[in-house]
C-alpha atoms as a PDB file:
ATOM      1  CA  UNK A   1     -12.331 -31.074  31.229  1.00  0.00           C
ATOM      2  CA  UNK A   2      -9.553 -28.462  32.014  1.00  0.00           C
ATOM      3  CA  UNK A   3      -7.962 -28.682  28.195  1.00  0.00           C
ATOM      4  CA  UNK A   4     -11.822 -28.811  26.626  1.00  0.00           C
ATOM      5  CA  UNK A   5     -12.922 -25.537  29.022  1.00  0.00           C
ATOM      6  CA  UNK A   6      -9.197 -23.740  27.726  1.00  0.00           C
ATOM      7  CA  UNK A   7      -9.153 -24.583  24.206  1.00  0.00           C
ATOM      8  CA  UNK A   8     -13.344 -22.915  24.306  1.00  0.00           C
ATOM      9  CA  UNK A   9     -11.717 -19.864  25.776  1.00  0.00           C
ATOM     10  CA  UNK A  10      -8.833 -20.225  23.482  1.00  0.00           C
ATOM     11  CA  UNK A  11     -11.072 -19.892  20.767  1.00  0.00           C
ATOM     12  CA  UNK A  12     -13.421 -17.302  21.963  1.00  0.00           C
ATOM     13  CA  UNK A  13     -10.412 -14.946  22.233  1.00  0.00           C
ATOM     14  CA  UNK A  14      -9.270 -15.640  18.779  1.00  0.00           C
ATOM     15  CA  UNK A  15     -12.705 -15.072  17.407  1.00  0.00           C
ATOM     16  CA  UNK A  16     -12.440 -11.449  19.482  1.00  0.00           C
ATOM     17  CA  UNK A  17     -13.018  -8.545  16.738  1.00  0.00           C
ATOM     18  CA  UNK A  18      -9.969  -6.497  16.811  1.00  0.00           C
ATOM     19  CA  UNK A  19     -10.880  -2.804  17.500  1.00  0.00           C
ATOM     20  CA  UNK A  20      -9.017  -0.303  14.553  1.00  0.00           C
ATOM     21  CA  UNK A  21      -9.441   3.863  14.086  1.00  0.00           C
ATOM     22  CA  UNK A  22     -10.574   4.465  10.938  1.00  0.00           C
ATOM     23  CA  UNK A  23      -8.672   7.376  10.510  1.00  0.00           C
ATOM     24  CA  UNK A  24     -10.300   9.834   7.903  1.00  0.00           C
ATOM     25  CA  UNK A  25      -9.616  13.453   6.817  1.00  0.00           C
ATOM     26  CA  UNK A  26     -11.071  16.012   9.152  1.00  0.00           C
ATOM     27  CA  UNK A  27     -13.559  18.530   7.675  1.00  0.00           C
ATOM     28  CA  UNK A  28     -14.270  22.358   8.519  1.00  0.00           C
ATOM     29  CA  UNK A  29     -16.883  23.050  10.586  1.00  0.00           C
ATOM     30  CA  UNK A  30     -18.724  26.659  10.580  1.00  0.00           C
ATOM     31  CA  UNK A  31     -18.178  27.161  14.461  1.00  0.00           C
ATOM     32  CA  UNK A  32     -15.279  28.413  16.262  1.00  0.00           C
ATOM     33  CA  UNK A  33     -16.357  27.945  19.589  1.00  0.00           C
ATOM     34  CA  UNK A  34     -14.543  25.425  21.630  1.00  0.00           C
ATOM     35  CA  UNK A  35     -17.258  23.050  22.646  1.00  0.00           C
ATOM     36  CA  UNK A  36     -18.174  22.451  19.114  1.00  0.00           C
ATOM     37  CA  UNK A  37     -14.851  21.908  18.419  1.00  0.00           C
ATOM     38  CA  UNK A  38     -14.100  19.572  20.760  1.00  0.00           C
ATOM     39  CA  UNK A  39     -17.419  17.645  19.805  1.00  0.00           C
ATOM     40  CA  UNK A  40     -16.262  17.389  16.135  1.00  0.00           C
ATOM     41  CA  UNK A  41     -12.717  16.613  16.678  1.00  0.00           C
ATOM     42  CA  UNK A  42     -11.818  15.902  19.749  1.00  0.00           C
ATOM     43  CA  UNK A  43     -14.555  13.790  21.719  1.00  0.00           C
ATOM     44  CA  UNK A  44     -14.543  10.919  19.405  1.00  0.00           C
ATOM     45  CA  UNK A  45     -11.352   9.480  21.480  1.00  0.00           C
ATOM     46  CA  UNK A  46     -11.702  11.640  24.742  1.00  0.00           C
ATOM     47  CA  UNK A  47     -15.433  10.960  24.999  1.00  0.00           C
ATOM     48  CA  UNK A  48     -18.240  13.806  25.097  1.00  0.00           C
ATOM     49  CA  UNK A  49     -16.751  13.668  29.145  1.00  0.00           C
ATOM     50  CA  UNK A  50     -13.133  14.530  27.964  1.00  0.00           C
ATOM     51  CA  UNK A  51     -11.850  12.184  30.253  1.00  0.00           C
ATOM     52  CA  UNK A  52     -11.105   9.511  27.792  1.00  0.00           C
ATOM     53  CA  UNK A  53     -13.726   7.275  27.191  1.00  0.00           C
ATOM     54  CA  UNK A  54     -14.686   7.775  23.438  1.00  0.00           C
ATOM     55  CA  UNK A  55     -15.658   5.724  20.978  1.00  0.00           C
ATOM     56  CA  UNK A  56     -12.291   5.501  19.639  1.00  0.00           C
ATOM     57  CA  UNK A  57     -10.622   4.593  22.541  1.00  0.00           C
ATOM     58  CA  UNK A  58     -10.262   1.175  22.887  1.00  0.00           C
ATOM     59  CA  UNK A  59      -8.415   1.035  19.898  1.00  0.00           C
ATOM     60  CA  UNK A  60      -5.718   2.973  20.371  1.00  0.00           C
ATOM     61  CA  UNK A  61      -2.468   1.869  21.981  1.00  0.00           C
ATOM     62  CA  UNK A  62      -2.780   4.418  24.659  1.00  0.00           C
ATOM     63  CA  UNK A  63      -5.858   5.321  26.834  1.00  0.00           C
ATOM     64  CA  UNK A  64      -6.588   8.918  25.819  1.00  0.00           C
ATOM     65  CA  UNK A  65      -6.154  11.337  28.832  1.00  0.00           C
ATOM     66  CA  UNK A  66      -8.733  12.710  30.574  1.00  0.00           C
ATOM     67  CA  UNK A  67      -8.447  16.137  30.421  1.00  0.00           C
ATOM     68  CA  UNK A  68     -10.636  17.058  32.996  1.00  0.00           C
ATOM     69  CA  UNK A  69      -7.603  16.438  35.390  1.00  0.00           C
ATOM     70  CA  UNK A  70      -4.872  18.736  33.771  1.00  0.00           C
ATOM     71  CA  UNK A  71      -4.932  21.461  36.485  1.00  0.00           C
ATOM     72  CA  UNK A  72      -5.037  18.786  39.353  1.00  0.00           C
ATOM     73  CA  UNK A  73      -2.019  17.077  37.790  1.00  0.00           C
ATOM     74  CA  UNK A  74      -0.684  20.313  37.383  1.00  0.00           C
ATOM     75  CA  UNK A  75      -0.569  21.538  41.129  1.00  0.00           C
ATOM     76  CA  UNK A  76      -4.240  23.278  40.786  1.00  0.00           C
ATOM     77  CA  UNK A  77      -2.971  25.624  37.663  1.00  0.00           C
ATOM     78  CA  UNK A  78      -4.184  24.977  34.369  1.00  0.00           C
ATOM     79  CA  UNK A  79      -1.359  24.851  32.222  1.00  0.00           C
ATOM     80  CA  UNK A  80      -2.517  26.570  29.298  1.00  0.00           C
ATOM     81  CA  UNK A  81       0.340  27.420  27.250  1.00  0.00           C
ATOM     82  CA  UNK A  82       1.291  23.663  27.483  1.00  0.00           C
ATOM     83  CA  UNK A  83      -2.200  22.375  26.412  1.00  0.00           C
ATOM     84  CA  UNK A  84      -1.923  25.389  23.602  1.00  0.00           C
ATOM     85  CA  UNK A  85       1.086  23.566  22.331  1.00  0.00           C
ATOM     86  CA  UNK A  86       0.066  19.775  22.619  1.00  0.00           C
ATOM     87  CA  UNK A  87      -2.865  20.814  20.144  1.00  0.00           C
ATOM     88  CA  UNK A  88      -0.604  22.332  17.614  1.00  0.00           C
ATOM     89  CA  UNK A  89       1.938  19.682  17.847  1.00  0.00           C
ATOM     90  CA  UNK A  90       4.903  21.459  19.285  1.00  0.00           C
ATOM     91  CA  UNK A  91       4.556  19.660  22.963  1.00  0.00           C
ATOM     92  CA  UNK A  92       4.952  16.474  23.199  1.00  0.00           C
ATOM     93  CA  UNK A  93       4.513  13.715  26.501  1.00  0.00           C
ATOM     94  CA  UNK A  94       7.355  11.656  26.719  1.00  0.00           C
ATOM     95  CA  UNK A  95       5.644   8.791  28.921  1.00  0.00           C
ATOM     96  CA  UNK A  96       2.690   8.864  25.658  1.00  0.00           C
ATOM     97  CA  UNK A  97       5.638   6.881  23.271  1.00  0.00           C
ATOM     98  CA  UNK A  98       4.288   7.775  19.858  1.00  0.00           C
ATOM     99  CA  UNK A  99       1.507  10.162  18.863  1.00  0.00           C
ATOM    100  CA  UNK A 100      -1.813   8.979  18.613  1.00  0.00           C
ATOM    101  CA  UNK A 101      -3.316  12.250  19.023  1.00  0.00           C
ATOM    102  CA  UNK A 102      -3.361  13.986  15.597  1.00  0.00           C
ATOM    103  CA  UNK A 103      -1.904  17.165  15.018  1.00  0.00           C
ATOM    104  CA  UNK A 104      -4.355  19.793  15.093  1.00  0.00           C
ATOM    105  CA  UNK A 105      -2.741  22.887  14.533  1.00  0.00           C
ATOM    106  CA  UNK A 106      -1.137  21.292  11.252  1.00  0.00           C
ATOM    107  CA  UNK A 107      -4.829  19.867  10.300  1.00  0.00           C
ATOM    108  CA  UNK A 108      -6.427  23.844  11.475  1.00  0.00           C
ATOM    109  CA  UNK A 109      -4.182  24.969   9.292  1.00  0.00           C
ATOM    110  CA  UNK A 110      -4.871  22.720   6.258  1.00  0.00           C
ATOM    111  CA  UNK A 111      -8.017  23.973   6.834  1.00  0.00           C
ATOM    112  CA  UNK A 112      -7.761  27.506   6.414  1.00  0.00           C
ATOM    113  CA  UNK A 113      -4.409  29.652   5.382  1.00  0.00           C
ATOM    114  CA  UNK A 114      -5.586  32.144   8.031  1.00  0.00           C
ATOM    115  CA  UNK A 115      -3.608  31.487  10.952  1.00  0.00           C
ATOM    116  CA  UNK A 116      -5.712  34.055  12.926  1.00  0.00           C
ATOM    117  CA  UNK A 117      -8.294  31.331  12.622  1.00  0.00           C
ATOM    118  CA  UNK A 118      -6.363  28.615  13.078  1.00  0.00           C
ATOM    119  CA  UNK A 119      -5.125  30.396  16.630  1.00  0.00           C
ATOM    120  CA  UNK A 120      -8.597  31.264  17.433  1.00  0.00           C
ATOM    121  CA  UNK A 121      -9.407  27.603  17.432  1.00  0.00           C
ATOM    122  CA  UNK A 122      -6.545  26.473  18.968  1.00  0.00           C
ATOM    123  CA  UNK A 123      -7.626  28.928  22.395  1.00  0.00           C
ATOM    124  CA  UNK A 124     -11.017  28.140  22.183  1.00  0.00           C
ATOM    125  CA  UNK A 125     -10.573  24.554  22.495  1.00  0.00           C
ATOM    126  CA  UNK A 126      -7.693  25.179  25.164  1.00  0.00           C
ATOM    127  CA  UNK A 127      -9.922  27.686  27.100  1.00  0.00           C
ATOM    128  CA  UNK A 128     -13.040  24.908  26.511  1.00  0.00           C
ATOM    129  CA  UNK A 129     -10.871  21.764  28.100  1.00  0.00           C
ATOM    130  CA  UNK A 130     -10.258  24.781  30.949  1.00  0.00           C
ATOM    131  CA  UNK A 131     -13.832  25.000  31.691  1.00  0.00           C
ATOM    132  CA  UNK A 132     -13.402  21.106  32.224  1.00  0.00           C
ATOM    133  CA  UNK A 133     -11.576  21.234  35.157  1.00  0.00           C
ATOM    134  CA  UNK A 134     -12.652  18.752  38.160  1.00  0.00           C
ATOM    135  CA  UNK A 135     -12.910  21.214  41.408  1.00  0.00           C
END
């Protein structure tokens, strides 16, 4: 009874659909304000919440973070030059391992060759995760 009732869960587990990103090429959007942003680009894996419950999450190797608990982490003080240079890809978290999270000052800037623009969405989408901020 013991081997019958393991080899059904056995072979449930096998027939388990294995969760994958389908990673595709990110595309312009008119707006420059940070909510939209994040909608379009970033809420897929952080969920609409930011803190880390999107659609894409379960298949990634790493839980995304939930960003709506960088300035409690932090010691109450939004760290905004830190979350400035995680989006562009010059920060990195050592305890992630590798980078899910693409690179979105490299993608901005595939975007558009005007890096005023591609700054402009970089802070809005900082300042945007800011207004996020459990109290």
């Amino acid at each position: 009874m013991i081997v019958l009732a393991l080899s059904c869960f056995v072979a449930f587990a096998q027939e388990a659909p294995t969760k994958t990103v389908n990673k595709v090429n990110a595309q312009p959007i008119a707006s420059v304000k940070g909510v939209d942003l994040f909608k379009e680009y970033c809420a897929v894996c952080h969920g609409t919440d930011a803190k880390g419950s999107g659609p894409a999450a379960d298949a990634l190797k790493k839980r995304p973070a939930d960003l709506t608990q960088l300035a409690r982490k932090n010691g109450g003080t939004f760290p905004e030059l830190h979350v400035m240079n995680y989006i562009k890809g010059m920060d990195t978290v050592a305890s992630h391992g590798s980078r899910d999270m693409p690179i979105w000052g490299n993608i901005f800037s595939a975007m558009s060759p005007n890096q005023d623009l591609v700054t402009l969405r970089v802070n809005n989408l900082m300042e945007y995760v800011k207004g996020l901020q459990a109290k």
